[in-house]
PDB file of N, CA and C in Angstrom:
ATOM      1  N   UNK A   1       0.833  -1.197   0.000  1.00  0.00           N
ATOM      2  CA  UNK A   1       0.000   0.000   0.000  1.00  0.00           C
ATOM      3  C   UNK A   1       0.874   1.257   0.000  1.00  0.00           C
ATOM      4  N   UNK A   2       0.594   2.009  -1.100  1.00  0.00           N
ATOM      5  CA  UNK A   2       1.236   3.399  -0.752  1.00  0.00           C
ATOM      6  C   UNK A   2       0.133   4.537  -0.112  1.00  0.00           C
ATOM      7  N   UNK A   3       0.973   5.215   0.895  1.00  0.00           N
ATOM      8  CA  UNK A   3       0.252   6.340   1.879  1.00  0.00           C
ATOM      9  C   UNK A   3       0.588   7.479   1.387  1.00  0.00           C
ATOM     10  N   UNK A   4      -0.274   8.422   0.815  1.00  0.00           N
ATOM     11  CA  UNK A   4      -0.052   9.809   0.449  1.00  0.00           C
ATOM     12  C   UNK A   4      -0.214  10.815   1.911  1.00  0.00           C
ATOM     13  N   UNK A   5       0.258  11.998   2.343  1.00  0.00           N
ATOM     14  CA  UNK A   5      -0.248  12.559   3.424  1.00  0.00           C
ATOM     15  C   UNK A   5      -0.269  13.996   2.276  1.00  0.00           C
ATOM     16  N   UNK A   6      -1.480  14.878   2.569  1.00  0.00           N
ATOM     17  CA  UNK A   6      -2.201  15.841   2.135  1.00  0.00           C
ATOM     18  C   UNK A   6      -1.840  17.098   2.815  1.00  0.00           C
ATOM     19  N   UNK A   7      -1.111  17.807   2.590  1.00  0.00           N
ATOM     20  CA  UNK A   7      -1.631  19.164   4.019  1.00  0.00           C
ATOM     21  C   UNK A   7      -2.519  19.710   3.763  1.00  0.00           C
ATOM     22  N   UNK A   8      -3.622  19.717   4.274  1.00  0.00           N
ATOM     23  CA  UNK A   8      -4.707  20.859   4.495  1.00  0.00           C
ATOM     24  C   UNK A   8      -4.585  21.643   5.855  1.00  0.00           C
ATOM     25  N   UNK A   9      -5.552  21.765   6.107  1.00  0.00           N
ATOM     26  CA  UNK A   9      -5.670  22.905   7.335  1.00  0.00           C
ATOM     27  C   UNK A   9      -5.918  21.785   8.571  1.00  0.00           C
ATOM     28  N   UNK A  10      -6.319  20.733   8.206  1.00  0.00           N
ATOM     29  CA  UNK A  10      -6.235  19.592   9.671  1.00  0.00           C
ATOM     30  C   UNK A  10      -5.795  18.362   8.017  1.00  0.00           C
ATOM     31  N   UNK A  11      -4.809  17.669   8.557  1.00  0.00           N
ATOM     32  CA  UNK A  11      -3.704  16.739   8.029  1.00  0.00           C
ATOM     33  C   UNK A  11      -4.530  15.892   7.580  1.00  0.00           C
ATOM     34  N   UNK A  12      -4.358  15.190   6.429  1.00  0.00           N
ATOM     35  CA  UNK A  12      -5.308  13.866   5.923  1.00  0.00           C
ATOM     36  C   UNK A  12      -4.579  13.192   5.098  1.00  0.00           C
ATOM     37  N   UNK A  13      -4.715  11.811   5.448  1.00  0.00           N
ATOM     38  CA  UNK A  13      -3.798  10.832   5.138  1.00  0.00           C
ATOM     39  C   UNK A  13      -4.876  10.240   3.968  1.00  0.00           C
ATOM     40  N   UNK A  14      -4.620  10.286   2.828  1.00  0.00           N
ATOM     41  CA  UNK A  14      -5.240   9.336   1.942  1.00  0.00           C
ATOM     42  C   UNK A  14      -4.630   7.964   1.457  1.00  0.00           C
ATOM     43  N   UNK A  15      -5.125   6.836   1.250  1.00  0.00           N
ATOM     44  CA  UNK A  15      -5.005   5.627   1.028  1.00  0.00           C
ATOM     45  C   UNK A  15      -5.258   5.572  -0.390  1.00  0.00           C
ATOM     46  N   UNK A  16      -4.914   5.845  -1.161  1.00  0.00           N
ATOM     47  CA  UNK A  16      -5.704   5.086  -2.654  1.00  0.00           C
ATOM     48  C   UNK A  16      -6.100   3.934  -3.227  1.00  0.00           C
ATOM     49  N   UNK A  17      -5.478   3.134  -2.285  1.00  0.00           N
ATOM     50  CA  UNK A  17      -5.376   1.575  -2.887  1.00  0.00           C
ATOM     51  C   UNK A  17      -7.088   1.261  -1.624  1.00  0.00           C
ATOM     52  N   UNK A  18      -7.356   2.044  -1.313  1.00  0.00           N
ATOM     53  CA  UNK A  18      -8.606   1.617  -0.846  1.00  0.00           C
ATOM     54  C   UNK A  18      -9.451   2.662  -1.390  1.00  0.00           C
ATOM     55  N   UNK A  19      -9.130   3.843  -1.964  1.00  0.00           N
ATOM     56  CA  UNK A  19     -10.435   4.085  -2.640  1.00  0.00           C
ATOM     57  C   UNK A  19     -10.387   5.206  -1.594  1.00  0.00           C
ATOM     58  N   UNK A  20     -11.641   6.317  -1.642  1.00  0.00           N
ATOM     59  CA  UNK A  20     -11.360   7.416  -0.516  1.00  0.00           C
ATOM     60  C   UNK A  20     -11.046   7.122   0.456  1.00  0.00           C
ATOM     61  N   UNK A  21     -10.318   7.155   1.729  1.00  0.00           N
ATOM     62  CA  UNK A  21      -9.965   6.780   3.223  1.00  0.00           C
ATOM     63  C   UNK A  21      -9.192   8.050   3.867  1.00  0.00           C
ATOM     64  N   UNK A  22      -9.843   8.628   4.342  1.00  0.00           N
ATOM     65  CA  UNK A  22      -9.063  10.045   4.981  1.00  0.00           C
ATOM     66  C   UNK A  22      -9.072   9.264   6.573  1.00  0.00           C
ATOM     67  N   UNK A  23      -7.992   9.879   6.746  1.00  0.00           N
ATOM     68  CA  UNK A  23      -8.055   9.850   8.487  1.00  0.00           C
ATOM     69  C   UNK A  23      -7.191  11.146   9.098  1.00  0.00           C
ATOM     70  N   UNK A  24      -8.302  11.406   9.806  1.00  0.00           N
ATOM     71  CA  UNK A  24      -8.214  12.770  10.622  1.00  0.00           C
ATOM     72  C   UNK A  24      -7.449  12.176  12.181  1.00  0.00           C
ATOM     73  N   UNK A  25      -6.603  13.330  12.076  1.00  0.00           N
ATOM     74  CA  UNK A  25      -5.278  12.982  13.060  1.00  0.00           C
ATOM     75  C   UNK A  25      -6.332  13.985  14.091  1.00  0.00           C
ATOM     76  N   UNK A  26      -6.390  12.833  15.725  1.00  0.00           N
ATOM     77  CA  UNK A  26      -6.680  13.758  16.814  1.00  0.00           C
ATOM     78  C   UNK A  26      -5.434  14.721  16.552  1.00  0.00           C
ATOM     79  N   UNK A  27      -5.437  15.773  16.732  1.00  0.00           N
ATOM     80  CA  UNK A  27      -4.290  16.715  16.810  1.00  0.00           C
ATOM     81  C   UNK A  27      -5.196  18.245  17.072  1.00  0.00           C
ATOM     82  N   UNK A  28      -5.048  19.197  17.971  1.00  0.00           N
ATOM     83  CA  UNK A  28      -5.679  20.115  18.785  1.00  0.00           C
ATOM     84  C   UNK A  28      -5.766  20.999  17.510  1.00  0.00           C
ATOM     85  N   UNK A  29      -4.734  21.514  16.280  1.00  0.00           N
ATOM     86  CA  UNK A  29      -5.132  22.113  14.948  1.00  0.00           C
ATOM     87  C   UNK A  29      -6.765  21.729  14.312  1.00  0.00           C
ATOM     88  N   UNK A  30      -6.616  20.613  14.532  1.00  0.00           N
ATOM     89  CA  UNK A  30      -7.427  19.683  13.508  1.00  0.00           C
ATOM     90  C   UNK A  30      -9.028  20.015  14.337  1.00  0.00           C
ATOM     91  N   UNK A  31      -9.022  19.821  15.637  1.00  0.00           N
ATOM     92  CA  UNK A  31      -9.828  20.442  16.144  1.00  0.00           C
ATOM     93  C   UNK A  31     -10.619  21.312  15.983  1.00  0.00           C
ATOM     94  N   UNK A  32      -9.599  22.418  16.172  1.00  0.00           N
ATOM     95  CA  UNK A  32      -9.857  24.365  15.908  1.00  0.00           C
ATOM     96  C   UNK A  32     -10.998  24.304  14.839  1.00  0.00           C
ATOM     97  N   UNK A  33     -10.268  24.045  13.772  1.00  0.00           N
ATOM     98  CA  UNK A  33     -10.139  23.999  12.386  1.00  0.00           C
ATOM     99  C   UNK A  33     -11.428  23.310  11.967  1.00  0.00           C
ATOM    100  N   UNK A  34     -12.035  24.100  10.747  1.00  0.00           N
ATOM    101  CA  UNK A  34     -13.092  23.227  10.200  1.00  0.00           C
ATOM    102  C   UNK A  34     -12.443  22.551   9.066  1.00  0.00           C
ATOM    103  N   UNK A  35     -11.395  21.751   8.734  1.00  0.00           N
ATOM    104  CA  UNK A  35     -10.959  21.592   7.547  1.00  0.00           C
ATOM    105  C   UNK A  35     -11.490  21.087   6.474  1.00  0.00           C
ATOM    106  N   UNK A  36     -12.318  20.045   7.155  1.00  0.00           N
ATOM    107  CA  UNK A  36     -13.135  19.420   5.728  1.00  0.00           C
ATOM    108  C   UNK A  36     -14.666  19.526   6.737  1.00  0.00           C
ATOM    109  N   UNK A  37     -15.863  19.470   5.367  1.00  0.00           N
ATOM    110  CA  UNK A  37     -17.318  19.518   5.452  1.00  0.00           C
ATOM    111  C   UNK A  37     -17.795  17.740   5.458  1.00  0.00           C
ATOM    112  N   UNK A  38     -16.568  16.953   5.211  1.00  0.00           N
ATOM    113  CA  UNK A  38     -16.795  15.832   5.233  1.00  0.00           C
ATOM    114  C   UNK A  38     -16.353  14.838   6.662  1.00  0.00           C
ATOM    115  N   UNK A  39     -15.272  15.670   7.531  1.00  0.00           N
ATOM    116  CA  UNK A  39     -14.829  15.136   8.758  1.00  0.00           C
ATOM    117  C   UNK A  39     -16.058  15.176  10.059  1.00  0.00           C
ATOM    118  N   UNK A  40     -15.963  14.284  10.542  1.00  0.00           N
ATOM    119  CA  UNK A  40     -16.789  14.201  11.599  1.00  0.00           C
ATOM    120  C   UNK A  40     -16.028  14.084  12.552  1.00  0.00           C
ATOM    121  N   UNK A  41     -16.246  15.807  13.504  1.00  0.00           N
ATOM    122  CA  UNK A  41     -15.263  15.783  14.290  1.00  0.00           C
ATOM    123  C   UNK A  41     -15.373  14.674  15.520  1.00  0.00           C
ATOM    124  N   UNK A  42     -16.254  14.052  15.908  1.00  0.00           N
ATOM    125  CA  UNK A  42     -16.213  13.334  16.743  1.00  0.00           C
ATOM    126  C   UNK A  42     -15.928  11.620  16.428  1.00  0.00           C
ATOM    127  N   UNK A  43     -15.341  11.389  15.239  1.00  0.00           N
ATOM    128  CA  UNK A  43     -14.577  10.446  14.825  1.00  0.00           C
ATOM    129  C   UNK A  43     -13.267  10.920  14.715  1.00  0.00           C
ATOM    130  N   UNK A  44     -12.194   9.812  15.149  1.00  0.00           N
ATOM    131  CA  UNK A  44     -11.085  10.205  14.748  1.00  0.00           C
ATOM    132  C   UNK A  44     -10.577   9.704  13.484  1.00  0.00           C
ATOM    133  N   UNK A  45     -11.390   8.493  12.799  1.00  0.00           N
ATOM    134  CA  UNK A  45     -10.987   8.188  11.406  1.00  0.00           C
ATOM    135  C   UNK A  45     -12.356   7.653  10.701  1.00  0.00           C
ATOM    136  N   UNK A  46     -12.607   8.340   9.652  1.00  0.00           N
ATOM    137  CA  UNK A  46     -13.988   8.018   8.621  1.00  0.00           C
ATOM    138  C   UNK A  46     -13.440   7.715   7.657  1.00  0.00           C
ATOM    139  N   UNK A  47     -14.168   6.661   6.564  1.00  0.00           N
ATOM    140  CA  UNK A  47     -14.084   6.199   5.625  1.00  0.00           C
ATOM    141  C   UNK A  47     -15.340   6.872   4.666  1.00  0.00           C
ATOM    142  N   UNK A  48     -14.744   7.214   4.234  1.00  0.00           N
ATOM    143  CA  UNK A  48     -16.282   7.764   2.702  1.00  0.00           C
ATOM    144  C   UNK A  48     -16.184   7.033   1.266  1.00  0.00           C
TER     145      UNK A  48
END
């Protein structure tokens, strides 16, 4: 598997070999931050 990491405004690790897979790093930025309309801040890793 290759791991791409993204910088946005809260960090997202994409997977490609699975197809969308972001995972949102607990990290207190990531928090603050609305970075994505797709993160659910009260998950620390979603699959879409």
């Amino acid at each position: 598997m290759t791991w791409k990491i993204e910088y946005a405004e809260c960090k997202i690790v994409k997977n490609d070999d699975v197809g969308e897979m972001y995972l949102f790093l607990n990290d207190i930025d990531c928090q603050k931050t609305d970075a994505s309309s797709t993160a659910d801040k009260s998950n620390s890793a979603r699959s879409i």
